[in-house]
N, C-alpha and C. Protein backbone atom coordinates (compact mmCIF):
# COMPACT_ATOMS: atom_id res chain seq x y z
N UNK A 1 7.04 10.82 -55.45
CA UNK A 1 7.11 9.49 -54.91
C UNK A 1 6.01 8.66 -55.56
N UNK A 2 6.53 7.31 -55.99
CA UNK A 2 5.49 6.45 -56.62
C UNK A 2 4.16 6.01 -55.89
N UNK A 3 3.56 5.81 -55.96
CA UNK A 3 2.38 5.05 -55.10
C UNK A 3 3.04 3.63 -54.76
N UNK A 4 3.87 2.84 -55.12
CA UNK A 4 4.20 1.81 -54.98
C UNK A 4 5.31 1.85 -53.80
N UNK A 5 5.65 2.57 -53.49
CA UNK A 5 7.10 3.13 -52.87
C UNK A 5 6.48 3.82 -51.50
N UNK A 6 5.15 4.66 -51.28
CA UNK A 6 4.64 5.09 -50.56
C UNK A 6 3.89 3.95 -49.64
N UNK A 7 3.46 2.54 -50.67
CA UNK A 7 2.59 2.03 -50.10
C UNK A 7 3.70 0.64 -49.22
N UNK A 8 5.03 0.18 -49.55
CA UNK A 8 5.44 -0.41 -49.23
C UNK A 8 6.47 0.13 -47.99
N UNK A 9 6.48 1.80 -47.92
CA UNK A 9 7.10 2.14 -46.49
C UNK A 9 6.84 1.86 -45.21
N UNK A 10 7.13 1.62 -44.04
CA UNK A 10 6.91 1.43 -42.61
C UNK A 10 5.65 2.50 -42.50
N UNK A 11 4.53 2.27 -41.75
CA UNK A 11 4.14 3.60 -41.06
C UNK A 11 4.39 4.44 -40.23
N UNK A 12 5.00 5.31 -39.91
CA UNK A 12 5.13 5.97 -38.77
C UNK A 12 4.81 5.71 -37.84
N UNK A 13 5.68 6.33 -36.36
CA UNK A 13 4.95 6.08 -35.72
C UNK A 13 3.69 7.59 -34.88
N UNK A 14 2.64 7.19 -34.65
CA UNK A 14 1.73 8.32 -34.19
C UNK A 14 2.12 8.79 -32.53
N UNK A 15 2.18 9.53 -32.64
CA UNK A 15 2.55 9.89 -30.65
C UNK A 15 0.90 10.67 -30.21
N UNK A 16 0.91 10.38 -28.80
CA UNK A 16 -0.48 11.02 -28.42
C UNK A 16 0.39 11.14 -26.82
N UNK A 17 -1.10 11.99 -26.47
CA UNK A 17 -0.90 12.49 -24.95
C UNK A 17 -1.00 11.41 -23.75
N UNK A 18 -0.12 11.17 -23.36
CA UNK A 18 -0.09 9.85 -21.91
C UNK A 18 -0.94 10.34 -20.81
N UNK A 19 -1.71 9.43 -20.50
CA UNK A 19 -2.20 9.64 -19.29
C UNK A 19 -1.11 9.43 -18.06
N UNK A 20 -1.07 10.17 -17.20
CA UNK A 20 0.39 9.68 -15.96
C UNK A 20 -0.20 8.61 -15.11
N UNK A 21 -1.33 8.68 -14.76
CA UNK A 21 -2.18 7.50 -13.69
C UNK A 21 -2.54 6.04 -14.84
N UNK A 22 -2.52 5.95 -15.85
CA UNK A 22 -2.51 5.01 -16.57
C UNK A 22 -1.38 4.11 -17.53
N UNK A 23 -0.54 5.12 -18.03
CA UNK A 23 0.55 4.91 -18.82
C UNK A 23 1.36 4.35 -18.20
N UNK A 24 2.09 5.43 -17.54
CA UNK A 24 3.74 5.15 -16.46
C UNK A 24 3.73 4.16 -15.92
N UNK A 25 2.56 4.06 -14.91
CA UNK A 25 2.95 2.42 -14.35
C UNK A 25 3.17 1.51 -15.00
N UNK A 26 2.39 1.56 -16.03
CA UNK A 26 3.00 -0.38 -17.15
C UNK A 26 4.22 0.11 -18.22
N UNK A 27 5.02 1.72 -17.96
CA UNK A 27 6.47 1.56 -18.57
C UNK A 27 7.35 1.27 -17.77
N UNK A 28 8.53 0.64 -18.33
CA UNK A 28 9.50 -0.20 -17.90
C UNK A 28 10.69 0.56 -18.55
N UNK A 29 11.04 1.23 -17.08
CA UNK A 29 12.22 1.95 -17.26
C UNK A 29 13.06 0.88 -17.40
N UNK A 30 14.19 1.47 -17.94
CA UNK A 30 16.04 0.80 -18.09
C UNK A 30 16.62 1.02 -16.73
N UNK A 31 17.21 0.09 -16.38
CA UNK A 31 18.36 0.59 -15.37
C UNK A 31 19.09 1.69 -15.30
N UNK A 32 19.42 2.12 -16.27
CA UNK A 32 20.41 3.51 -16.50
C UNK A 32 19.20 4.28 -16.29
N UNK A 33 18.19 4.69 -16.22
CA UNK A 33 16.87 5.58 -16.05
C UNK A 33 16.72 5.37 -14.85
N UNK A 34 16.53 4.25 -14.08
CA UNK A 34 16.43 4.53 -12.59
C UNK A 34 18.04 4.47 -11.83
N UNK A 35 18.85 4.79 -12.17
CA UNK A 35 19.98 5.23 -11.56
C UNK A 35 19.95 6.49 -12.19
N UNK A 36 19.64 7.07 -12.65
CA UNK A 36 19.59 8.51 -13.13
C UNK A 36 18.54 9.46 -11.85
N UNK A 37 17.46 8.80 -11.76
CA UNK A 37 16.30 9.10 -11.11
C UNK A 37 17.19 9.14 -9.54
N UNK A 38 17.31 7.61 -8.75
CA UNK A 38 17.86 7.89 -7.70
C UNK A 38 19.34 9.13 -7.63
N UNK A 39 19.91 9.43 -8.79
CA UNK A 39 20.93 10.27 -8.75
C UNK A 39 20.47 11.77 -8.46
N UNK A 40 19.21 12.24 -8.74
CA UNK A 40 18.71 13.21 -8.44
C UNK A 40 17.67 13.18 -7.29
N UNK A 41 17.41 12.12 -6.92
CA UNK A 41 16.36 11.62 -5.59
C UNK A 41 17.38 12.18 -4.41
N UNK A 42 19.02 11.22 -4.97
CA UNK A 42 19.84 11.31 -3.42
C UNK A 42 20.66 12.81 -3.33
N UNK A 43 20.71 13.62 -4.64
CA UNK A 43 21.66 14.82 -4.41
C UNK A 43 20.04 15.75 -3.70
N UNK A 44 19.13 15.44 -4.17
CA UNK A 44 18.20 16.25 -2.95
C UNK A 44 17.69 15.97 -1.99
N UNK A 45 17.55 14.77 -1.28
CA UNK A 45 17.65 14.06 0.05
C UNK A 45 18.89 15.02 0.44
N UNK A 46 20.58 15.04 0.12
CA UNK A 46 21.18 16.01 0.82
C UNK A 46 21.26 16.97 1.25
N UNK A 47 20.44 17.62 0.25
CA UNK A 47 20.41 19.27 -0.07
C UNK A 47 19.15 19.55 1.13
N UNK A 48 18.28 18.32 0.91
CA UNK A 48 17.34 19.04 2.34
C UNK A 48 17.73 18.60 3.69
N UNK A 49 18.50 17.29 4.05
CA UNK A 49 18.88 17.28 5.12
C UNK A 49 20.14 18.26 5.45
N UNK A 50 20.77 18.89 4.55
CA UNK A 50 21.84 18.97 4.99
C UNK A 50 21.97 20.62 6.33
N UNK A 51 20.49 21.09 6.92
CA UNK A 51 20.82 21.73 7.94
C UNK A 51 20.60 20.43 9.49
N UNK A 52 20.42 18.87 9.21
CA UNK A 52 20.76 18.11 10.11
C UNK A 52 22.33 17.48 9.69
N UNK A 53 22.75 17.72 8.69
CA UNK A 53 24.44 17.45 8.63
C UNK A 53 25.25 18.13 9.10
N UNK A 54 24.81 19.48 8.96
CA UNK A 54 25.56 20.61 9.81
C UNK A 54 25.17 20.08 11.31
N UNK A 55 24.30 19.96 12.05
CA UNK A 55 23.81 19.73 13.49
C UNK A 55 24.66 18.78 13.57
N UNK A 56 24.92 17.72 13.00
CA UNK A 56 25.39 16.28 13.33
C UNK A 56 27.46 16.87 13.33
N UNK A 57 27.67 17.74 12.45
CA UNK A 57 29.18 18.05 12.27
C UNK A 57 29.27 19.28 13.80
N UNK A 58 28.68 19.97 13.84
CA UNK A 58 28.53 20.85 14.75
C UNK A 58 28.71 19.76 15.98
N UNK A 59 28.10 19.13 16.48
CA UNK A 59 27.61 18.52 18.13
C UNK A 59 29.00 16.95 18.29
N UNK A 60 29.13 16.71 17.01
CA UNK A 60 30.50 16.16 17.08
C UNK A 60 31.80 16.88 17.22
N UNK A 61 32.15 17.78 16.73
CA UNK A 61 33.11 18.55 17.60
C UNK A 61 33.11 19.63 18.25
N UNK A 62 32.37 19.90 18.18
CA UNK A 62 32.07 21.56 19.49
C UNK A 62 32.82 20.50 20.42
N UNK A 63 32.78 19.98 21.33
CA UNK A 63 33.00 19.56 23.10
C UNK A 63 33.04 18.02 23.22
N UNK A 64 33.38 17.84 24.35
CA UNK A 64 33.35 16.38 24.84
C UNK A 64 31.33 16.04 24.98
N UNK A 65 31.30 17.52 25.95
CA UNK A 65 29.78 17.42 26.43
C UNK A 65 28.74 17.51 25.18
N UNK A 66 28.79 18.11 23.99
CA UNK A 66 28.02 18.11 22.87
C UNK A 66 28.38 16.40 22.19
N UNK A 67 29.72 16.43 22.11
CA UNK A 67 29.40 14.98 21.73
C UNK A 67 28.85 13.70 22.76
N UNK A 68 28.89 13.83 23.94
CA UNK A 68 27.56 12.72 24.23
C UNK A 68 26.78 13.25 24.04
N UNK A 69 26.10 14.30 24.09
CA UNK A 69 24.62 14.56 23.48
C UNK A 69 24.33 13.92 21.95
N UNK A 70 25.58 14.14 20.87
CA UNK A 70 25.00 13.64 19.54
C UNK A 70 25.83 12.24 19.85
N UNK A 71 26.12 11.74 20.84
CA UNK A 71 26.12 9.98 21.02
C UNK A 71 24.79 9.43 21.28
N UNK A 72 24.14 10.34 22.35
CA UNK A 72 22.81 10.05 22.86
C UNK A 72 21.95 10.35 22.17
N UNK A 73 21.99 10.91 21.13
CA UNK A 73 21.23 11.22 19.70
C UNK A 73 20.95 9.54 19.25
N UNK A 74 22.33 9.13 19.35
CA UNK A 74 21.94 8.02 18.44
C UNK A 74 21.95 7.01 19.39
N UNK A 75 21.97 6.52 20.44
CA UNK A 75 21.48 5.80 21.50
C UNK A 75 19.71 5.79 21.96
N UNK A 76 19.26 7.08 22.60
CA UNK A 76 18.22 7.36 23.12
C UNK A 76 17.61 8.11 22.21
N UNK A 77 17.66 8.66 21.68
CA UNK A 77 16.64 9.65 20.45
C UNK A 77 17.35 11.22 20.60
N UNK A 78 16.07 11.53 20.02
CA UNK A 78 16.71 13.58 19.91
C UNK A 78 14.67 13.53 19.62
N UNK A 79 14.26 14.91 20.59
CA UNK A 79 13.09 15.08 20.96
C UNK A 79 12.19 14.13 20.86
N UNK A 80 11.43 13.92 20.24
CA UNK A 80 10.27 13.11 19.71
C UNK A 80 10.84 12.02 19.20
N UNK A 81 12.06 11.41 18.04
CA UNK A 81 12.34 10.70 17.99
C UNK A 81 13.26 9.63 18.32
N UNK A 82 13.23 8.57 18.49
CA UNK A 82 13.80 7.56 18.88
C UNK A 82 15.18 7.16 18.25
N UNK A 83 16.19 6.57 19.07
CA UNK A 83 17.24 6.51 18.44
C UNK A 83 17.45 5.66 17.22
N UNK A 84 16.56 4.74 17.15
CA UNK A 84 16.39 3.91 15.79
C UNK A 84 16.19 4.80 14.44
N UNK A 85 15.20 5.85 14.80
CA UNK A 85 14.52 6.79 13.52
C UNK A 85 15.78 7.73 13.25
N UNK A 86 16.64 7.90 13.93
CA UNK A 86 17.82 8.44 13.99
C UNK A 86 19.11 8.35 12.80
N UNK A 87 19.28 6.92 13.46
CA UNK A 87 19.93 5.83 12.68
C UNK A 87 19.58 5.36 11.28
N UNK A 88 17.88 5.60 11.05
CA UNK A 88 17.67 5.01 9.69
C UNK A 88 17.70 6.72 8.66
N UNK A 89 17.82 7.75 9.31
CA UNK A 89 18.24 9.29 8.75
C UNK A 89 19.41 8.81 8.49
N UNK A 90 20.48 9.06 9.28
CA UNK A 90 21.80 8.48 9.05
C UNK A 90 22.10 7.76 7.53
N UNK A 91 20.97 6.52 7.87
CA UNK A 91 21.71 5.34 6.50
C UNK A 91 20.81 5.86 5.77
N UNK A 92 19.63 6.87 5.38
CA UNK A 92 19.46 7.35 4.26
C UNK A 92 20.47 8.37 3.59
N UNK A 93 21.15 8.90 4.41
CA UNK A 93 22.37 10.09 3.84
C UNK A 93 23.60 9.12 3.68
N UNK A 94 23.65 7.91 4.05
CA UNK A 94 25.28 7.51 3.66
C UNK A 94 24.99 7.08 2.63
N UNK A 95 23.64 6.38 2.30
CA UNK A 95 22.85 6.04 0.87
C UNK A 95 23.07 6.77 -0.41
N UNK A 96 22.41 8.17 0.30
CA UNK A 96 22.39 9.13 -0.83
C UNK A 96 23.76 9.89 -1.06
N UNK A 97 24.52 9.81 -0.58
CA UNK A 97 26.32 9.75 -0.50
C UNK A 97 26.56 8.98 -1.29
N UNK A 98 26.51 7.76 -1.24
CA UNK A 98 27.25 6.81 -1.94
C UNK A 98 26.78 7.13 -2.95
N UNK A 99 25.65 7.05 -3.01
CA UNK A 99 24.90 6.64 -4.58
C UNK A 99 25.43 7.92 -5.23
N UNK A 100 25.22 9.14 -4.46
CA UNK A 100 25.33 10.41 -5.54
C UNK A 100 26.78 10.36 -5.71
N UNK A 101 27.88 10.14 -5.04
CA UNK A 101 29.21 10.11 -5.49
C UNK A 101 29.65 9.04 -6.78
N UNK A 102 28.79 7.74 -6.51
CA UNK A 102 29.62 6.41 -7.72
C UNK A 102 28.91 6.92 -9.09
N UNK A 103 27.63 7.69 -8.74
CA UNK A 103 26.65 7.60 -10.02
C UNK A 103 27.56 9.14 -10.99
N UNK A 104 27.81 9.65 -9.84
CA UNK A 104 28.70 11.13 -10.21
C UNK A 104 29.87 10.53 -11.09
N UNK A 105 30.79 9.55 -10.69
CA UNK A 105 31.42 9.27 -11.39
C UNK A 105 31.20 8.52 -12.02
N UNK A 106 30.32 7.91 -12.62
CA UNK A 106 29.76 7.65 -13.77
C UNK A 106 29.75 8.06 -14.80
N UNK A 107 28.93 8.98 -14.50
CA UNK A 107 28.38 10.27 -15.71
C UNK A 107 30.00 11.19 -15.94
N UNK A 108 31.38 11.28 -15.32
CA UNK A 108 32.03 11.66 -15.25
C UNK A 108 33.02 11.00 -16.22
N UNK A 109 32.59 9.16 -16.02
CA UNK A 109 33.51 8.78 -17.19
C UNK A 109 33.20 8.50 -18.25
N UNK A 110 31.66 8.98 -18.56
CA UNK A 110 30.99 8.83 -19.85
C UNK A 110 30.97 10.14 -20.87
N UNK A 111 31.60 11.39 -19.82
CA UNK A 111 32.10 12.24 -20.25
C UNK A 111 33.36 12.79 -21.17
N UNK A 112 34.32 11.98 -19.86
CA UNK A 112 35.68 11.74 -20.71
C UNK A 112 35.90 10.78 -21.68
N UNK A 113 35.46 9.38 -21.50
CA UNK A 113 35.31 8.86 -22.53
C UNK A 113 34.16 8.43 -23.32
N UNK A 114 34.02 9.39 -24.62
CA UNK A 114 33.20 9.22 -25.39
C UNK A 114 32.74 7.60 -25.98
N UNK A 115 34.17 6.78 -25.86
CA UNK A 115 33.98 5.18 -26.35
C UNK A 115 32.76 4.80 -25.45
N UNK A 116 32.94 5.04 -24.17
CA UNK A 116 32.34 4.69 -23.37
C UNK A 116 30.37 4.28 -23.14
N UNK A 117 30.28 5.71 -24.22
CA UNK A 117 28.65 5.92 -24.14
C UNK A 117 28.15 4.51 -25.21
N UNK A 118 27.57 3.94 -24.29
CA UNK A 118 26.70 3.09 -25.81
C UNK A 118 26.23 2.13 -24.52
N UNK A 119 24.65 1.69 -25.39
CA UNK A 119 23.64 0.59 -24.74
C UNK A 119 24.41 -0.52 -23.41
N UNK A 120 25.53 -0.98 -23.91
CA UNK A 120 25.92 -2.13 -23.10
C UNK A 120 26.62 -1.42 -21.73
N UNK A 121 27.57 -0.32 -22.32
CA UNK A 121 28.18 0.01 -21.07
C UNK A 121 27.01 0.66 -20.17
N UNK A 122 26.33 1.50 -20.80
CA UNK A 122 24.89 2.37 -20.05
C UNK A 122 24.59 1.14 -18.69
N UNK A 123 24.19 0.09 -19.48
CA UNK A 123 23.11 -0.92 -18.47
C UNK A 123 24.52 -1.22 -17.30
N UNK A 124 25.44 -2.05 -18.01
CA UNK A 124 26.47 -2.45 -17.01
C UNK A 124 26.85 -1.81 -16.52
N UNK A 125 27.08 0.26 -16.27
CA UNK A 125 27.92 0.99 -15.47
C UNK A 125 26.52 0.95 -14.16
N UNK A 126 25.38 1.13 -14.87
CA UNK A 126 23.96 1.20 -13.85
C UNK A 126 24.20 0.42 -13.23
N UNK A 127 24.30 -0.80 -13.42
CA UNK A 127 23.95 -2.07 -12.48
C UNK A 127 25.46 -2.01 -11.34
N UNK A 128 26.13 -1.91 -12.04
CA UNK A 128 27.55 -1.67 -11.15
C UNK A 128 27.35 -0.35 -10.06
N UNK A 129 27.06 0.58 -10.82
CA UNK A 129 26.63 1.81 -10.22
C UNK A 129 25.56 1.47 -8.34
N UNK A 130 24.45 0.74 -8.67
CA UNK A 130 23.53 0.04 -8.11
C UNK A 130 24.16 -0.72 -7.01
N UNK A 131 24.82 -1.61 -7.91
CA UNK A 131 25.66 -3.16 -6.43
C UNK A 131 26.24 -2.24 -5.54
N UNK A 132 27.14 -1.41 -5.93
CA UNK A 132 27.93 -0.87 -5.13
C UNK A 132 27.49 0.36 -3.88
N UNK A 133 26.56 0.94 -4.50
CA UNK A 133 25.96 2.14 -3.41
C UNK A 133 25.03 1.34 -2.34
N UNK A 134 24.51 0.20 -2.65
CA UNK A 134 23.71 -0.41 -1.74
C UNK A 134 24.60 -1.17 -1.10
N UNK A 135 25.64 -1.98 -1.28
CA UNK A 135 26.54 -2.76 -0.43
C UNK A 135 27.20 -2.34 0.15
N UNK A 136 27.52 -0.96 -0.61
CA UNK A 136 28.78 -0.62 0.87
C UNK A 136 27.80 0.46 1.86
N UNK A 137 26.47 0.97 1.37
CA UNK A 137 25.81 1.49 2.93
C UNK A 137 25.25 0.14 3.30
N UNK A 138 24.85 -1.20 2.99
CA UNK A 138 24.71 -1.84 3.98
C UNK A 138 25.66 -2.32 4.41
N UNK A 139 27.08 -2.06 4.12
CA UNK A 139 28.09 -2.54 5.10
C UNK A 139 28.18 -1.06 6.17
N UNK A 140 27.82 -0.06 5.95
CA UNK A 140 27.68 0.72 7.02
C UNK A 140 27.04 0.92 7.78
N UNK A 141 25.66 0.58 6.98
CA UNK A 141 24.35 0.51 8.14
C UNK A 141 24.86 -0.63 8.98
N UNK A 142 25.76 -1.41 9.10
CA UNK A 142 25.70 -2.64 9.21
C UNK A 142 26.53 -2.14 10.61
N UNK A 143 27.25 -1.16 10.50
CA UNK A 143 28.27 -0.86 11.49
C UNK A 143 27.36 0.07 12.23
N UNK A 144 26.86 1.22 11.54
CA UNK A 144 25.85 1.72 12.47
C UNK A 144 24.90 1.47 13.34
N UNK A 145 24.19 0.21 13.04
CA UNK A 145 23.14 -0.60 14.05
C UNK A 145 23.62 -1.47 15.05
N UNK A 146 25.24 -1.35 14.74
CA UNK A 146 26.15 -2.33 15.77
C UNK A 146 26.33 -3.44 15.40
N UNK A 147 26.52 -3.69 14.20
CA UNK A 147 26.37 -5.35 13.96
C UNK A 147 27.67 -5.62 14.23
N UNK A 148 28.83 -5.34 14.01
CA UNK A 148 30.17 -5.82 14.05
C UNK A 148 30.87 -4.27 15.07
């Protein structure tokens, strides 16, 4: 290689070790990166509530008498907590439902269709991905707190 040819190339770029308490905060994830993130936030939010999903499927149909108890779950509380703290468990799992099901099919049709993968659709399936898991649990939270 000429010296002339060496000296007019780009420089590389140098990589070094990130600090995590300094770096991360001033990077600026993509949308498709934080719908990725909540996609694995909400499939393990399930995975650990899910011996109160069983309680909640259990006390709804065992009996008439188990289900006012898990009515009064969500009226008056269940031990220590209040029926509000109840309710906001609840709309974190219809959350992490939604989100982990639309984001699932996401990644499901970026699978099948290969056209699919590229910068524009990435951001626009995220953001779509996004509108939708938050609007339709706040149209449920919306039913759960009694609004309609």
């Amino acid at each position: 290689m000429t010296e002339l040819a060496s000296a007019t190339r780009p420089k590389r770029p140098e990589f070094r070790n990130i600090n995590a308490l300094t770096d991360l905060p001033s990077y600026r994830l993509p949308v498709a990166g934080i719908v990725s993130i909540l996609h694995r936030i909400s499939g393990a939010l399930m995975f650990i509530l899910l011996p109160f999903i069983i309680w909640l499927f259990d006390k709804s149909l065992s009996s008439e008498i188990s289900f006012a108890k898990f009515s009064a779950a969500f009226n008056v509380g269940l031990w220590v907590f209040p029926g509000f703290i109840i309710k906001l468990v609840v709309l974190a799992l219809i959350w992490a439902y939604l989100h982990h099901l639309i984001a699932g099919l996401r990644h499901l049709w970026m699978d099948i269709s290969h056209d699919a993968v590229s910068k524009e659709f990435g951001k626009t399936s995220a953001v779509v991905t996004l509108a939708l898991s938050l609007s339709l649990s706040a149209i449920l939270g919306a039913k759960l707190f009694g609004l309609y």
